[in-house]
C-alpha atoms as a PDB file:
ATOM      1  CA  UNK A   1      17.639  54.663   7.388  1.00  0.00           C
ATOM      2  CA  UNK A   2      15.678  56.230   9.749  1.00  0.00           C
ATOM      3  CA  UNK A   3      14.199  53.604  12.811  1.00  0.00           C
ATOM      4  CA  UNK A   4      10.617  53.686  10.790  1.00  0.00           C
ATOM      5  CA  UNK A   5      11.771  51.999   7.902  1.00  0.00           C
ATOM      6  CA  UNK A   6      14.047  50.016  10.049  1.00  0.00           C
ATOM      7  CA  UNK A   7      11.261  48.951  12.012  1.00  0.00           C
ATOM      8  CA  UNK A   8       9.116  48.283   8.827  1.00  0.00           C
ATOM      9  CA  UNK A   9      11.868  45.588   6.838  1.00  0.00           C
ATOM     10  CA  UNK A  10      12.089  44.065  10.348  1.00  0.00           C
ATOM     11  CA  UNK A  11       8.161  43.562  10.491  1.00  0.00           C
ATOM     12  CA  UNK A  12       8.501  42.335   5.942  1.00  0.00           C
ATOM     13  CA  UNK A  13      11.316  40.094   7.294  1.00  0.00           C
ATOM     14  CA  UNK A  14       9.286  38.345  10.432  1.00  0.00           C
ATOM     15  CA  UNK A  15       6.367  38.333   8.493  1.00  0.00           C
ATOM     16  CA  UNK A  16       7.601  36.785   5.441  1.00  0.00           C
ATOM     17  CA  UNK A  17       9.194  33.955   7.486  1.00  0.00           C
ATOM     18  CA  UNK A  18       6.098  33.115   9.304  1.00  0.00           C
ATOM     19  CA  UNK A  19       4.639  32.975   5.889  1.00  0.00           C
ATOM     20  CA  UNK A  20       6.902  30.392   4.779  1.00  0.00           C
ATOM     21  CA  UNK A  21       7.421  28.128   7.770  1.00  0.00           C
ATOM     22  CA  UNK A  22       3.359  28.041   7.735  1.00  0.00           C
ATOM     23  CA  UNK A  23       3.540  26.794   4.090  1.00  0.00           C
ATOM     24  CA  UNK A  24       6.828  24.320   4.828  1.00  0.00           C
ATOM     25  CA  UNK A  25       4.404  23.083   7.283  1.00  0.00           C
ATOM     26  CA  UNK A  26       1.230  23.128   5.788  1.00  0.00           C
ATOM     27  CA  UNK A  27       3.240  21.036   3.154  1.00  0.00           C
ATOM     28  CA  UNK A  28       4.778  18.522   4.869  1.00  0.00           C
ATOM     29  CA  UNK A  29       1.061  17.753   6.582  1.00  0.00           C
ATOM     30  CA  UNK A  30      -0.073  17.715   3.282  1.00  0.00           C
ATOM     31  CA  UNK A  31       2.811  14.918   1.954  1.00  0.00           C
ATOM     32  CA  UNK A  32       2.350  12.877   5.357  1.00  0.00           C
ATOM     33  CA  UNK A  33      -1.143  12.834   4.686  1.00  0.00           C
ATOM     34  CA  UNK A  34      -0.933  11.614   0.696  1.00  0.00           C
ATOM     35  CA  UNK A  35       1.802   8.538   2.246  1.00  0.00           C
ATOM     36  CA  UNK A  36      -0.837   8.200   4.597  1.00  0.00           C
ATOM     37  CA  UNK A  37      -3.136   7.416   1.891  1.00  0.00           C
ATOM     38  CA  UNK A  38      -0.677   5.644  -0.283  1.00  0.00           C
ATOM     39  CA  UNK A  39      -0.057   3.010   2.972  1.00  0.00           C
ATOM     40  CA  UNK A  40      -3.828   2.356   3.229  1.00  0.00           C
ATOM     41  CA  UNK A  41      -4.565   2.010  -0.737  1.00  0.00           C
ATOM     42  CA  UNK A  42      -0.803  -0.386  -0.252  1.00  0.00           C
ATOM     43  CA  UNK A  43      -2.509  -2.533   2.737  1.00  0.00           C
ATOM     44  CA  UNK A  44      -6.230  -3.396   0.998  1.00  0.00           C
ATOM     45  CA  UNK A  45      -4.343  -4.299  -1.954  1.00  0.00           C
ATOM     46  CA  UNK A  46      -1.884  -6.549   0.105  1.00  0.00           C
ATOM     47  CA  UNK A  47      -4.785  -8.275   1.905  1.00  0.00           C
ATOM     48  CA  UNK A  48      -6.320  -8.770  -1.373  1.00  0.00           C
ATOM     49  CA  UNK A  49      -3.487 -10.597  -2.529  1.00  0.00           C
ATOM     50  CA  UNK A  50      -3.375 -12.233   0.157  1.00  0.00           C
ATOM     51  CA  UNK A  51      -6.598 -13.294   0.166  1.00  0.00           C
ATOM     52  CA  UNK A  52      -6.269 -14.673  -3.425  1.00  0.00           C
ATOM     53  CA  UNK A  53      -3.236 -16.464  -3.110  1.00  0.00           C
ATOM     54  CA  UNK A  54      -4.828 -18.165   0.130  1.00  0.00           C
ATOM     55  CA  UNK A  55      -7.693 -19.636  -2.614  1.00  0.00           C
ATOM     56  CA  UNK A  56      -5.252 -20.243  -5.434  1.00  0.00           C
ATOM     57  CA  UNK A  57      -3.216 -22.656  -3.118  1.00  0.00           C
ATOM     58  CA  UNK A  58      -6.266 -24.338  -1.753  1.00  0.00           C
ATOM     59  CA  UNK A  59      -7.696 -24.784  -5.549  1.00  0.00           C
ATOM     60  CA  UNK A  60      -4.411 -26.102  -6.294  1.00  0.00           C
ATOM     61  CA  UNK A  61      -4.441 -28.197  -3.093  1.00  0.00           C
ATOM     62  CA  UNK A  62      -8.394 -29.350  -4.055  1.00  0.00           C
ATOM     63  CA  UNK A  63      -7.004 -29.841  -7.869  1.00  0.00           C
ATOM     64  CA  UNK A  64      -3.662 -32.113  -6.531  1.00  0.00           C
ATOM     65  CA  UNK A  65      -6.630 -34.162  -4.616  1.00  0.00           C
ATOM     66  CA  UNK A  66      -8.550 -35.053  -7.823  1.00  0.00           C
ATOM     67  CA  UNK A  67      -5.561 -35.932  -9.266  1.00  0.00           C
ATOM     68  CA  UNK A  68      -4.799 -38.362  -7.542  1.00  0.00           C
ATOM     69  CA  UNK A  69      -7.752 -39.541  -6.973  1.00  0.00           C
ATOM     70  CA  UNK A  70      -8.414 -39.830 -11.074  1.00  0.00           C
ATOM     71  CA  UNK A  71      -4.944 -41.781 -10.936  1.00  0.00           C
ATOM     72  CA  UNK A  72      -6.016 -44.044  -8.731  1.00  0.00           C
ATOM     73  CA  UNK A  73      -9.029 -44.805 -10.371  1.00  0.00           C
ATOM     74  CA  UNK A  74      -6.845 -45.058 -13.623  1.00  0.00           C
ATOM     75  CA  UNK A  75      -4.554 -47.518 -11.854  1.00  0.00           C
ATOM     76  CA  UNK A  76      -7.751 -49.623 -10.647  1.00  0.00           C
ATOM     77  CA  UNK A  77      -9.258 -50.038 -13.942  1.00  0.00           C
ATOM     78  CA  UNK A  78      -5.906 -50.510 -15.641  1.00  0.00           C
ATOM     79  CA  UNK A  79      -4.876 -53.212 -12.761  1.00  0.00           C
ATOM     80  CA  UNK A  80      -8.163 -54.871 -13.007  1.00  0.00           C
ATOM     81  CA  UNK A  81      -7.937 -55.945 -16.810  1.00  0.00           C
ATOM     82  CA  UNK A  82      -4.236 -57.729 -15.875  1.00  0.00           C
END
Protein backbone atom coordinates (compact mmCIF):
# COMPACT_ATOMS: atom_id res chain seq x y z
CA UNK A 1 0.00 0.00 0.00
CA UNK A 2 1.55 2.78 -1.33
CA UNK A 3 1.07 6.34 1.02
CA UNK A 4 -1.77 7.46 -1.74
CA UNK A 5 -4.09 4.91 -0.95
CA UNK A 6 -3.00 5.09 2.58
CA UNK A 7 -3.75 8.58 2.64
CA UNK A 8 -7.13 8.00 0.77
CA UNK A 9 -8.81 5.10 3.52
CA UNK A 10 -7.53 7.60 6.12
CA UNK A 11 -9.57 10.55 4.45
CA UNK A 12 -12.99 7.36 3.81
CA UNK A 13 -12.30 6.65 7.53
CA UNK A 14 -12.43 10.52 8.95
CA UNK A 15 -14.97 11.25 6.65
CA UNK A 16 -17.27 8.51 7.31
CA UNK A 17 -17.10 9.23 11.08
CA UNK A 18 -17.94 12.80 10.74
CA UNK A 19 -20.80 11.49 8.76
CA UNK A 20 -22.10 9.53 11.49
CA UNK A 21 -21.47 11.57 14.62
CA UNK A 22 -23.42 14.43 12.49
CA UNK A 23 -26.37 11.98 12.13
CA UNK A 24 -25.99 10.55 16.04
CA UNK A 25 -26.39 14.15 16.61
CA UNK A 26 -28.74 15.35 14.30
CA UNK A 27 -30.78 12.43 15.95
CA UNK A 28 -30.63 12.92 19.32
CA UNK A 29 -31.78 16.85 18.55
CA UNK A 30 -34.35 15.38 16.71
CA UNK A 31 -35.63 12.85 19.86
CA UNK A 32 -35.06 15.84 22.45
CA UNK A 33 -37.11 17.85 20.35
CA UNK A 34 -40.24 15.14 19.85
CA UNK A 35 -40.00 14.75 24.23
CA UNK A 36 -39.99 18.29 23.96
CA UNK A 37 -43.21 18.17 22.28
CA UNK A 38 -44.55 15.20 24.11
CA UNK A 39 -43.96 17.41 27.66
CA UNK A 40 -45.95 20.36 26.23
CA UNK A 41 -48.95 18.19 24.58
CA UNK A 42 -48.46 16.24 28.59
CA UNK A 43 -48.78 19.84 30.43
CA UNK A 44 -52.11 21.40 28.42
CA UNK A 45 -53.64 18.17 28.98
CA UNK A 46 -52.68 18.20 32.78
CA UNK A 47 -54.02 21.76 33.21
CA UNK A 48 -57.06 20.66 31.50
CA UNK A 49 -57.63 18.14 33.96
CA UNK A 50 -56.98 20.16 36.27
CA UNK A 51 -59.14 22.61 35.34
CA UNK A 52 -62.08 20.11 35.19
CA UNK A 53 -61.63 18.46 38.28
CA UNK A 54 -61.47 22.09 39.94
CA UNK A 55 -65.41 22.44 38.46
CA UNK A 56 -66.41 18.86 39.15
CA UNK A 57 -65.60 19.40 42.95
CA UNK A 58 -67.24 22.75 43.10
CA UNK A 59 -70.52 21.21 41.21
CA UNK A 60 -70.31 18.58 43.68
CA UNK A 61 -69.69 21.13 46.47
CA UNK A 62 -72.84 23.44 44.84
CA UNK A 63 -74.86 19.90 44.50
CA UNK A 64 -73.96 18.81 48.52
CA UNK A 65 -75.46 22.55 49.20
CA UNK A 66 -78.89 21.83 47.61
CA UNK A 67 -78.96 18.85 49.33
CA UNK A 68 -79.11 19.88 52.22
CA UNK A 69 -80.87 22.54 51.74
CA UNK A 70 -83.88 20.22 50.03
CA UNK A 71 -83.45 18.16 53.42
CA UNK A 72 -84.04 20.79 55.39
CA UNK A 73 -86.92 21.91 53.72
CA UNK A 74 -88.07 18.16 53.84
CA UNK A 75 -87.51 18.14 57.59
CA UNK A 76 -89.59 21.56 57.92
CA UNK A 77 -92.57 20.41 56.16
CA UNK A 78 -92.38 16.94 57.67
CA UNK A 79 -91.86 18.62 61.36
CA UNK A 80 -94.59 21.03 60.74
CA UNK A 81 -97.51 18.41 60.22
CA UNK A 82 -96.38 16.71 63.91
Amino acid sequence: MDNTQFLILIITLLATTAGYAGLITWFRAESREDWRHMDAKMNANLSAINSEMKDFKSEMKDFHGRLCTLEERYLNWVMRDK
